[in-house]
Protein backbone atom coordinates (compact mmCIF):
# COMPACT_ATOMS: atom_id res chain seq x y z
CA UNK A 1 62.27 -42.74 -26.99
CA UNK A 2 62.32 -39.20 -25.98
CA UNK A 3 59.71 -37.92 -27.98
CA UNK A 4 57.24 -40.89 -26.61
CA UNK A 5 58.09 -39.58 -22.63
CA UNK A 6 57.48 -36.04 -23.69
CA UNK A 7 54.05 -37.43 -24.93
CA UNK A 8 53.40 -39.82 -22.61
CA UNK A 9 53.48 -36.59 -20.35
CA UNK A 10 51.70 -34.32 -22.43
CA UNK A 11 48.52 -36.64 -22.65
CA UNK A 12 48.81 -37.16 -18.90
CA UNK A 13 48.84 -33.76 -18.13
CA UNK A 14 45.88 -33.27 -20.46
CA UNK A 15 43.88 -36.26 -18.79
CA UNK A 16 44.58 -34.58 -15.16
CA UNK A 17 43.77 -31.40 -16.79
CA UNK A 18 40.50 -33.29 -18.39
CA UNK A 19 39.26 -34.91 -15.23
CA UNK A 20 39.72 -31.82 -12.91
CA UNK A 21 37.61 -29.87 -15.47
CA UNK A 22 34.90 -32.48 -15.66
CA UNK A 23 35.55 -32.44 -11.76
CA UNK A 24 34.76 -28.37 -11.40
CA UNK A 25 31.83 -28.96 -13.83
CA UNK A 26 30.63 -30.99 -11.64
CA UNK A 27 30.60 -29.08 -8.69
CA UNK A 28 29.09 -25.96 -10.58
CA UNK A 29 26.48 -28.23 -11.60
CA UNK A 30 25.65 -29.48 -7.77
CA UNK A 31 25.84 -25.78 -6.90
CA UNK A 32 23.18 -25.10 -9.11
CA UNK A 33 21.16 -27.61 -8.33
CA UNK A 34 21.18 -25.99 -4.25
CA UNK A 35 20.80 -22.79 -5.55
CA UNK A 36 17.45 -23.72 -7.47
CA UNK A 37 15.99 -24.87 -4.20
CA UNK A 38 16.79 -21.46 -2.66
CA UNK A 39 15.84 -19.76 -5.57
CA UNK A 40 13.56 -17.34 -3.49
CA UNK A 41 15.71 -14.77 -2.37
CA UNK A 42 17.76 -13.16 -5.33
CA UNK A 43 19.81 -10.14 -5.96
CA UNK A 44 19.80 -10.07 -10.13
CA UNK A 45 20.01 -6.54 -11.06
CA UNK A 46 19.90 -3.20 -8.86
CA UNK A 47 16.67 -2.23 -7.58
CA UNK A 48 15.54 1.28 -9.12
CA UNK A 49 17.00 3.84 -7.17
CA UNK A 50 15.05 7.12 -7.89
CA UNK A 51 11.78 4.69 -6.68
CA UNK A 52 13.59 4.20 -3.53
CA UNK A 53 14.66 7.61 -2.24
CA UNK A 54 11.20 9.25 -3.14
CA UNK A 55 10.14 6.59 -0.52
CA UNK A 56 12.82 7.47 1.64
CA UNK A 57 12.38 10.96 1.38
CA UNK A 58 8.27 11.14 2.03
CA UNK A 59 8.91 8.78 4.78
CA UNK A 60 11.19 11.23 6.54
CA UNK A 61 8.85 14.55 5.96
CA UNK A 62 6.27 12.13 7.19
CA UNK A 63 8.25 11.34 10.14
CA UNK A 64 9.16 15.15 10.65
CA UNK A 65 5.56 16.43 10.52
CA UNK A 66 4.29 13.50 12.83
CA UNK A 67 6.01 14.78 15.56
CA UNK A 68 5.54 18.61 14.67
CA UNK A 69 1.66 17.13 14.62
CA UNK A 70 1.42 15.02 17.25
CA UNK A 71 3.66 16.33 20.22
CA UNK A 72 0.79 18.24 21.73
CA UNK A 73 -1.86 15.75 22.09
CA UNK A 74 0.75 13.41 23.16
CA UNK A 75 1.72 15.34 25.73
CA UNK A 76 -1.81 15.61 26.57
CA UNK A 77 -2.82 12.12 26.74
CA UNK A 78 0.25 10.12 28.04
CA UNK A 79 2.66 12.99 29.29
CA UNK A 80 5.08 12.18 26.95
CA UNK A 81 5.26 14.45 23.73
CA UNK A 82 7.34 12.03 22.24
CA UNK A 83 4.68 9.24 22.50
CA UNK A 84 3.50 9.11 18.79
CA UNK A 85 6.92 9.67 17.06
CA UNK A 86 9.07 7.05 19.72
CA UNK A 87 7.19 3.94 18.16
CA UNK A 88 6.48 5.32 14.55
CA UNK A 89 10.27 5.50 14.55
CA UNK A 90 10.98 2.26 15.28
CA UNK A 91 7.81 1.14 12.78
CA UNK A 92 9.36 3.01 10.14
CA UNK A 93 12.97 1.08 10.39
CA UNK A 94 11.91 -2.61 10.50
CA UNK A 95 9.40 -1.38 7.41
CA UNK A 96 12.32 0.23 5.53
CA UNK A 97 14.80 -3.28 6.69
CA UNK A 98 11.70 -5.31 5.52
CA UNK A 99 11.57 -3.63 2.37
CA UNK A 100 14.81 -3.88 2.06
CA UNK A 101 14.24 -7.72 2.29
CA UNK A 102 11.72 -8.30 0.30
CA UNK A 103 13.06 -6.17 -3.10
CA UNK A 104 15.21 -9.13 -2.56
CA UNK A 105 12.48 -11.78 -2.60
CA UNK A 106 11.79 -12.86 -5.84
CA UNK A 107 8.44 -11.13 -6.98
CA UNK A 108 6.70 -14.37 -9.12
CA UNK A 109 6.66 -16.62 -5.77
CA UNK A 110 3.99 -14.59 -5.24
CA UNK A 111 1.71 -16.39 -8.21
CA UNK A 112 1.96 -19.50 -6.06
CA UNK A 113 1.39 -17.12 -2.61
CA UNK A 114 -1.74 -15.14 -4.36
CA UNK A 115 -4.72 -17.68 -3.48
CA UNK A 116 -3.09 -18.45 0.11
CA UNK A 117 -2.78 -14.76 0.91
CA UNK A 118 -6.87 -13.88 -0.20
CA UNK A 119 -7.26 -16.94 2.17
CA UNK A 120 -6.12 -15.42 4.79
CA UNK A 121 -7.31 -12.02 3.97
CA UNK A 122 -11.30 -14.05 4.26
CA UNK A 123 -10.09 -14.77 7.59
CA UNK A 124 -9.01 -11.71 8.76
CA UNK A 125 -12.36 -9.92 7.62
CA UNK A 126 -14.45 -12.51 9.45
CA UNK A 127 -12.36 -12.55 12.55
CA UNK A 128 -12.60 -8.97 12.95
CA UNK A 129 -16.03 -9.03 13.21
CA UNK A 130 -15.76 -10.77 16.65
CA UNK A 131 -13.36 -8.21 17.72
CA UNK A 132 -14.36 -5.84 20.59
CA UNK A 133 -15.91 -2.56 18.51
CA UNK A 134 -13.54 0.42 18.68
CA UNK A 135 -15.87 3.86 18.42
CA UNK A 136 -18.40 1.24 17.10
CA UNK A 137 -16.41 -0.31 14.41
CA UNK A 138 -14.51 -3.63 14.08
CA UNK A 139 -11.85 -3.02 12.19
CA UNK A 140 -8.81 -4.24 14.37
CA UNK A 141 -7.84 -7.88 15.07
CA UNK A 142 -6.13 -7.35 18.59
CA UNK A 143 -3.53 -9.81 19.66
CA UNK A 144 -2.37 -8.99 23.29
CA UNK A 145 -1.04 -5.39 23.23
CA UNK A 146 -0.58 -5.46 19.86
CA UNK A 147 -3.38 -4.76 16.96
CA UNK A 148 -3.71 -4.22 13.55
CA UNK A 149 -6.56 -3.27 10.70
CA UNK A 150 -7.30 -6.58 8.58
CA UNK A 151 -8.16 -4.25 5.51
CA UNK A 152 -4.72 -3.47 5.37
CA UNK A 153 -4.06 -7.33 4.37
CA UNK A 154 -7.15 -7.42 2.01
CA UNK A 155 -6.10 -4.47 -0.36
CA UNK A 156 -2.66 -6.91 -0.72
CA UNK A 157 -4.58 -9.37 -1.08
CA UNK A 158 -6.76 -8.03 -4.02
CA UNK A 159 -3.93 -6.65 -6.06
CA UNK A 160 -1.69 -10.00 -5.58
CA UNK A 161 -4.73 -12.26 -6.38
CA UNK A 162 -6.04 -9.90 -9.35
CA UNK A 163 -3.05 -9.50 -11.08
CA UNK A 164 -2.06 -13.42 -11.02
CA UNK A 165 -5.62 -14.55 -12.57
CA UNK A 166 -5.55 -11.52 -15.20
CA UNK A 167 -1.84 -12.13 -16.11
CA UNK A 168 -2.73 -15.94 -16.35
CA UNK A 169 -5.91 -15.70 -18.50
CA UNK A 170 -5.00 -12.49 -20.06
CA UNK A 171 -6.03 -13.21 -23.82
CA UNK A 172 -9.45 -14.34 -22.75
CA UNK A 173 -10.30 -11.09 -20.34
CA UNK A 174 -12.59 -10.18 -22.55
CA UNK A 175 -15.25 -13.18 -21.74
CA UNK A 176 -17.68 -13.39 -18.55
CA UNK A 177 -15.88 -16.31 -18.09
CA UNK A 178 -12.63 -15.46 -17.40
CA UNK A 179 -12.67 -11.71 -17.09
CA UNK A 180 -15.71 -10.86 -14.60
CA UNK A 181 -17.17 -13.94 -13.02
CA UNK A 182 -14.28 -14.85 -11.04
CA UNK A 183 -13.73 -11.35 -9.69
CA UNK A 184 -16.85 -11.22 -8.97
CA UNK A 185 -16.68 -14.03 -6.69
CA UNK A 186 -13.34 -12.63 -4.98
CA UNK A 187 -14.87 -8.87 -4.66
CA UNK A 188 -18.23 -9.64 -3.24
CA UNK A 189 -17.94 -11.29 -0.29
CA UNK A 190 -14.87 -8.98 0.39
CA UNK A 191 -17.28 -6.48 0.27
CA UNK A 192 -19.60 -7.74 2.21
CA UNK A 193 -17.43 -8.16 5.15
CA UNK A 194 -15.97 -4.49 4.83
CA UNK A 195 -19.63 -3.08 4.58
CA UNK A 196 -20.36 -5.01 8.31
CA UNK A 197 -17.52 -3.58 9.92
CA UNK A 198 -18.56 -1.09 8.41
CA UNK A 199 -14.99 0.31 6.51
CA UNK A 200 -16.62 2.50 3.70
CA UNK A 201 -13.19 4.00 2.71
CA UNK A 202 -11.40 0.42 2.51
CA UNK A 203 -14.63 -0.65 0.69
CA UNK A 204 -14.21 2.27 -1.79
CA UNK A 205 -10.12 1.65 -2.79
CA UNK A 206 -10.89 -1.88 -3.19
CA UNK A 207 -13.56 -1.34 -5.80
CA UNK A 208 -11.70 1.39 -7.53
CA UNK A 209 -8.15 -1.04 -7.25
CA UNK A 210 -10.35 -3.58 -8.63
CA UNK A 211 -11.64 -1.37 -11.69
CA UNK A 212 -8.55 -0.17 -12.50
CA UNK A 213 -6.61 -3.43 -12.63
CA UNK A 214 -9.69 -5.34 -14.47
CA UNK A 215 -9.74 -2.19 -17.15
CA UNK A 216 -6.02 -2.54 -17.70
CA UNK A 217 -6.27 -6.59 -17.77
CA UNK A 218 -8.84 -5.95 -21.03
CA UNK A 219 -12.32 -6.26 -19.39
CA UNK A 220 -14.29 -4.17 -21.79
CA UNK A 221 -16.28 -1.00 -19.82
CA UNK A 222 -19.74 -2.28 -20.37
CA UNK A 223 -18.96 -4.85 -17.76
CA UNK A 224 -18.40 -2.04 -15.44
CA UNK A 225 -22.01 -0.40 -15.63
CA UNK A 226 -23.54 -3.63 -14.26
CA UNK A 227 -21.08 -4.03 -11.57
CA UNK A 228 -21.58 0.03 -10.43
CA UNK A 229 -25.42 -0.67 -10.45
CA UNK A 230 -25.10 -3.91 -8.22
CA UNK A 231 -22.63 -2.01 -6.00
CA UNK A 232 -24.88 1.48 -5.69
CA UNK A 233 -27.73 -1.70 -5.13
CA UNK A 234 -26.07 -2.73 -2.10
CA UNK A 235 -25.08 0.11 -0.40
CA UNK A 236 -28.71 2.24 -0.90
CA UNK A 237 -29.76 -1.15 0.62
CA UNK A 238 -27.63 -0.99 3.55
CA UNK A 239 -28.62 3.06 3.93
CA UNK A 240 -32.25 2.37 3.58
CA UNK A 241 -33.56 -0.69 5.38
CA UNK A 242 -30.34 -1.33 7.94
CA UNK A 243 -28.72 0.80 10.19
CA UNK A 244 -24.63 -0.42 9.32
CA UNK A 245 -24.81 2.95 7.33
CA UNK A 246 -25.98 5.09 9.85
CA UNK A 247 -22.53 6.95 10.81
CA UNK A 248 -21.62 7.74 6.82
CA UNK A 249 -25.29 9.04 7.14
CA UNK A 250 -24.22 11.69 9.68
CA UNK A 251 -21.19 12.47 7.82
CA UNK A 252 -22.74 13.50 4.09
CA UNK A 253 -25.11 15.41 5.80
CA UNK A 254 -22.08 17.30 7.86
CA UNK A 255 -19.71 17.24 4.51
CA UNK A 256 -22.96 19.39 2.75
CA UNK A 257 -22.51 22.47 5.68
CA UNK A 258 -20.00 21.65 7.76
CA UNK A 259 -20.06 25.50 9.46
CA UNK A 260 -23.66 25.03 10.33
CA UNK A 261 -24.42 25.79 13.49
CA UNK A 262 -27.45 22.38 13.66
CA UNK A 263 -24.13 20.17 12.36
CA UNK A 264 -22.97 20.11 15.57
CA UNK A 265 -19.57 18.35 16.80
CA UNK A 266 -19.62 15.59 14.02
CA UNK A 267 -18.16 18.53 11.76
CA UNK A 268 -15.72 19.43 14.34
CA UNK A 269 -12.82 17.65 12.61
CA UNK A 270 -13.69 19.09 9.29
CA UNK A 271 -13.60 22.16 10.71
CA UNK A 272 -10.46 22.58 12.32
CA UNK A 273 -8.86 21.49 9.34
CA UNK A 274 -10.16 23.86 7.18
CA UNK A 275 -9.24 26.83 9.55
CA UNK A 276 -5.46 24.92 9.54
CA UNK A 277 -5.32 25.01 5.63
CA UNK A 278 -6.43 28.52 5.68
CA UNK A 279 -4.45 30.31 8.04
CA UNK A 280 -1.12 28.29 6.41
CA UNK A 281 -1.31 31.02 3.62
CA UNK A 282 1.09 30.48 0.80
CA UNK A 283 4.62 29.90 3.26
CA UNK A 284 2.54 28.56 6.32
CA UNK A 285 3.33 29.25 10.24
CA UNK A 286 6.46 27.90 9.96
CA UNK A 287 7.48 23.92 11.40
CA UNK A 288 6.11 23.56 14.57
CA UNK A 289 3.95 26.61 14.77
CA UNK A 290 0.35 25.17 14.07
CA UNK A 291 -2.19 26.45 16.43
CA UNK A 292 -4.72 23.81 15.07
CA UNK A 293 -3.00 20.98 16.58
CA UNK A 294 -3.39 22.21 20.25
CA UNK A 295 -6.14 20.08 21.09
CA UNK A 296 -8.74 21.65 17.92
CA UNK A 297 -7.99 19.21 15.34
CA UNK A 298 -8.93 15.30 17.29
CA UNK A 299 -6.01 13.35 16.90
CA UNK A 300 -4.19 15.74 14.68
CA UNK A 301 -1.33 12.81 13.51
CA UNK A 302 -3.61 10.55 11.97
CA UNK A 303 -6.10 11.71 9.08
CA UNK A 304 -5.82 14.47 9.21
CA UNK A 305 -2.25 15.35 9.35
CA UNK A 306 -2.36 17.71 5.99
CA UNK A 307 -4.19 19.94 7.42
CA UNK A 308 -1.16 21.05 9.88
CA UNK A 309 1.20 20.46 6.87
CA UNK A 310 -0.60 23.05 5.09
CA UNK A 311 -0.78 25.04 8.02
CA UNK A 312 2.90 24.96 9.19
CA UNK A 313 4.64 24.83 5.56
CA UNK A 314 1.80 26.69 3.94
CA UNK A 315 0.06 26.16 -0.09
CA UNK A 316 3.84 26.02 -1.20
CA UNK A 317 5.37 23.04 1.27
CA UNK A 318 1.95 21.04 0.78
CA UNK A 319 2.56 21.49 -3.39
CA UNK A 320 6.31 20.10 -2.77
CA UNK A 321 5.23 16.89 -0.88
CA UNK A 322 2.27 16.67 -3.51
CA UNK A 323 4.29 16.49 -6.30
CA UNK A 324 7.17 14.14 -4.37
CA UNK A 325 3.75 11.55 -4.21
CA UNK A 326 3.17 12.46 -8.18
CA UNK A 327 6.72 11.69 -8.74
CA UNK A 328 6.65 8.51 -6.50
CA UNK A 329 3.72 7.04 -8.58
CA UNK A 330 4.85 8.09 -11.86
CA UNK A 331 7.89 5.97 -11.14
CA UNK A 332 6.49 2.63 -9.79
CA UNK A 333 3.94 2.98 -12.64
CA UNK A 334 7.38 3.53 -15.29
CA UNK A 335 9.08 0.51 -13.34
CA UNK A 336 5.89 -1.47 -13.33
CA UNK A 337 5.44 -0.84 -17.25
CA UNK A 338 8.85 -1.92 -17.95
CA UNK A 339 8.89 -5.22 -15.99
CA UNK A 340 9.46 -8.60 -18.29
CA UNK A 341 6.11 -9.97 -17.58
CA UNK A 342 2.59 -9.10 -17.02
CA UNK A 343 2.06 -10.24 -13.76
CA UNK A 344 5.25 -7.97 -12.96
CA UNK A 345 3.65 -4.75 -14.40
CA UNK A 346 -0.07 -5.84 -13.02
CA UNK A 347 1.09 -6.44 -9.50
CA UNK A 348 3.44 -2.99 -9.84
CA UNK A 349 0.37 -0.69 -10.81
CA UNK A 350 -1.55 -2.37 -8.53
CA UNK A 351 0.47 -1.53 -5.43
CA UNK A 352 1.71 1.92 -6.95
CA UNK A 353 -2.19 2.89 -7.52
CA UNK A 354 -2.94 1.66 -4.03
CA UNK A 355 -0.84 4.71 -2.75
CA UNK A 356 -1.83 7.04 -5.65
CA UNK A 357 -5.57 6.51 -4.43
CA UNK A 358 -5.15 6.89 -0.88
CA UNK A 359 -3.15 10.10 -0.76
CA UNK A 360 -5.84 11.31 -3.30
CA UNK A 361 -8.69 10.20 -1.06
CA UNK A 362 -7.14 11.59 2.22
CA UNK A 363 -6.64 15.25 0.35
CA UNK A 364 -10.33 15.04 -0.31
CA UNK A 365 -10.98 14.19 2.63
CA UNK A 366 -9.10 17.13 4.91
CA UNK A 367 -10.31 19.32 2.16
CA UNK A 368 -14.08 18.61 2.22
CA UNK A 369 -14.89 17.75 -1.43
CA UNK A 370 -15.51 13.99 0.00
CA UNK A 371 -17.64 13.04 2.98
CA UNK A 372 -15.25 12.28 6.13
CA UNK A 373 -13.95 8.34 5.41
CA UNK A 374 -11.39 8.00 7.87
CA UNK A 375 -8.56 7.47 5.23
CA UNK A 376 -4.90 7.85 6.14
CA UNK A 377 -2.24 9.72 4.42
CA UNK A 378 0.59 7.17 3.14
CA UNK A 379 3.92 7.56 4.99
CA UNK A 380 2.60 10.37 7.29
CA UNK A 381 -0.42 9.08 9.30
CA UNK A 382 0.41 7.35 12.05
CA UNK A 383 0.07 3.73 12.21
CA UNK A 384 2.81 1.32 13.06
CA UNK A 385 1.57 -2.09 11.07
CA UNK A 386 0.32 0.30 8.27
CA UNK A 387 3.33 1.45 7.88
CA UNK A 388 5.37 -1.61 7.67
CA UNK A 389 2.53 -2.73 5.47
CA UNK A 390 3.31 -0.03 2.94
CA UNK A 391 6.88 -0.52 3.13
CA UNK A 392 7.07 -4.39 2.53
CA UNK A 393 4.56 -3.22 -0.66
CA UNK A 394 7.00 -0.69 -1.90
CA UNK A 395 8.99 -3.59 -1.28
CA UNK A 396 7.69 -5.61 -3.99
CA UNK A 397 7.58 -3.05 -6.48
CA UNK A 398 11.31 -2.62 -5.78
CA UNK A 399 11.73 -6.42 -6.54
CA UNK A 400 9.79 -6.20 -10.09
CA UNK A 401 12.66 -3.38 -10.96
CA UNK A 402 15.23 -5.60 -10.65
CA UNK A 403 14.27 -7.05 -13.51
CA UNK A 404 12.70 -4.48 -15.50
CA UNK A 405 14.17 -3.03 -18.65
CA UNK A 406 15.15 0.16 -16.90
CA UNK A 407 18.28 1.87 -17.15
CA UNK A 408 19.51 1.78 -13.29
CA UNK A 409 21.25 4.58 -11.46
């Protein structure tokens, strides 16, 4: 009798035990279930930390040599020195709390998001052309006080869009099919709509973003020579029989002698930067100490902000923040390489060559091998939605290292 209590118990305690297991499974499973319906938002892994303080640390010299830039011409045109550096500030914290947010956000939403974002990159392009021209341009959609450059949406828009159709029909890039006619039809009219604004230097990192990621995707390079020769096609069209072109005129034929006396003040600019990089030395004037920036160098905080960086920190301090950008592409290209799938590594490069190509463009630019293309330096010019832009990018490439095979620090 005793030993059929003691196992009368035992199997009762196993059936409570049973039933409050199958009872916990049960709630794990409904967990799950709620969890994959917020599945957009996810922490996995740590996000690559060498990635993020190069950004962190560019953004602050940026910030520094704003203000060391800017103050002057501030001062001049709203009495306040601290005009400039006050709302590039506050820019430069909701981009860094957005990026924050977003190397949070699960990067392959953004397959179903690619189509949806070109959308409304169209839309921008078109709706900028009914914008009020700005030095006789339309390049900024203007919302009440606040505004914003649409191109800055369609070079998102390209890489997101490009690298979810290559990574998609990857094995068959090397057909018209599937590896140039549908680029073609994304690229052109983008094109197009730069060319009226006219935006030559958006124009030109689009085409070169969309070479590069079509090359690594496996388009094979004789593709390319047709799409050059309809490209040069176009644009000798717009120089010869339209006047859209007219202004880039002006500027190749001040970026061939910029010191001649006939070039007049569309050289100006070019210029004043020249006599900044040369009087920095090898150590520079020291921070704060440009003379360039006193009202010779127009709007010294925006394009053309390297030229007081190699005037205050000299050929030494512009090497160190060139090689910090070196460093910071070298590593989102690394993280991008290592991510688990191709649209991962395509929409990495992407974004990382984005930056690579404007900082080389800009230091062209300031230097005079390139005509004058109004292209901004990342994470230095000034530009509050640009900013934020680039942030919520690096962003993304800090979501793809989360799940990369990297070792994390």
């Amino acid at each position: 009798m005793a030993e059929e209590r003691l196992r009368g118990r035992y199997n009762g305690r196993i059936g409570k035990e049973t039933s409050n297991h199958a009872k916990v499974n049960k709630d794990k499973s409904r967990i799950k279930k709620v969890r994959s319906k917020f599945k957009v938002f996810s922490i996995r892994s740590g996000m690559d930390l060498p990635f993020l303080f190069l950004v962190l640390t560019l953004l602050v010299i940026g910030l520094v040599m704003l203000f060391s830039a800017s103050y002057p011409n501030a001062y001049y045109l709203h009495k306040d020195s601290y005009y400039f550096i006050k709302s590039q500030v506050v820019f430069a914290i909701i981009g860094v709390a957005i990026m924050i947010a977003v190397s949070y956000f699960d990067y392959h939403h953004f397959h179903k998001l690619a189509f949806p974002i070109l959308g409304i990159s169209f839309l921008l392009l078109v709706a900028v052309l009914f914008m009020p021209a700005i030095n006789g341009v339309h390049r900024w959609v203007q919302i009440g006080a606040f505004s914003f450059q649409a191109s800055e949406v369609t070079k998102f828009a390209i890489v997101v869009s490009f690298a979810h159709m290559i990574s998609i029909n990857f094995r068959k890039m090397n057909t018209f099919k599937y590896g140039i006619l549908p680029y073609i039809i994304i690229l052109a009219p983008t094109v197009i709509l730069l060319a009226l604004e006219p935006h030559i230097s958006c124009t030109v990192i689009v085409v070169l973003l969309s070479a590069g990621m079509l090359f690594i995707g496996g388009v094979k390079l004789r593709w390319f020579g047709g799409v050059i020769g309809a490209i040069a096609s176009g644009l000798l069209y717009l120089v010869l029989f339209t006047d859209k072109l007219t202004y880039a005129n002006n500027r190749i034929a001040g970026w061939l002698d910029p010191f001649s006396p006939a070039a007049g003040v569309d050289t100006w600019q070019t210029r004043q930067g020249l006599y900044a990089i040369g009087s920095g030395g090898l150590l520079g004037l020291g921070l704060g100490n440009s003379r360039q920036k006193y009202l010779y160098i127009p709007e010294p905080q925006n394009d053309f902000i390297f030229a007081v960086v190699c005037e205050e920190l000299g050929f030494i301090g512009a090497t160190i923040i060139l090689v910090l950008f070196a460093m910071l592409i070298w590593r989102g290209i690394i993280v991008s390489m290592k991510a688990k799938d191709k649209f991962g590594s395509l929409l990495g490069i992407g974004l990382t060559a984005q930056v690579g190509l404007q900082v080389v463009l800009n230091i062209a630019v300031v230097t005079n091998t390139i005509p004058n293309t109004g292209i901004s330096l990342p994470l230095f010019s000034y530009g509050g939605t640009s900013l934020v832009m680039l942030l919520a990018q690096m962003g993304v490439v800090l979501s793809i290292s989360r799940t990369a095979n990297l070792e994390k620090n």
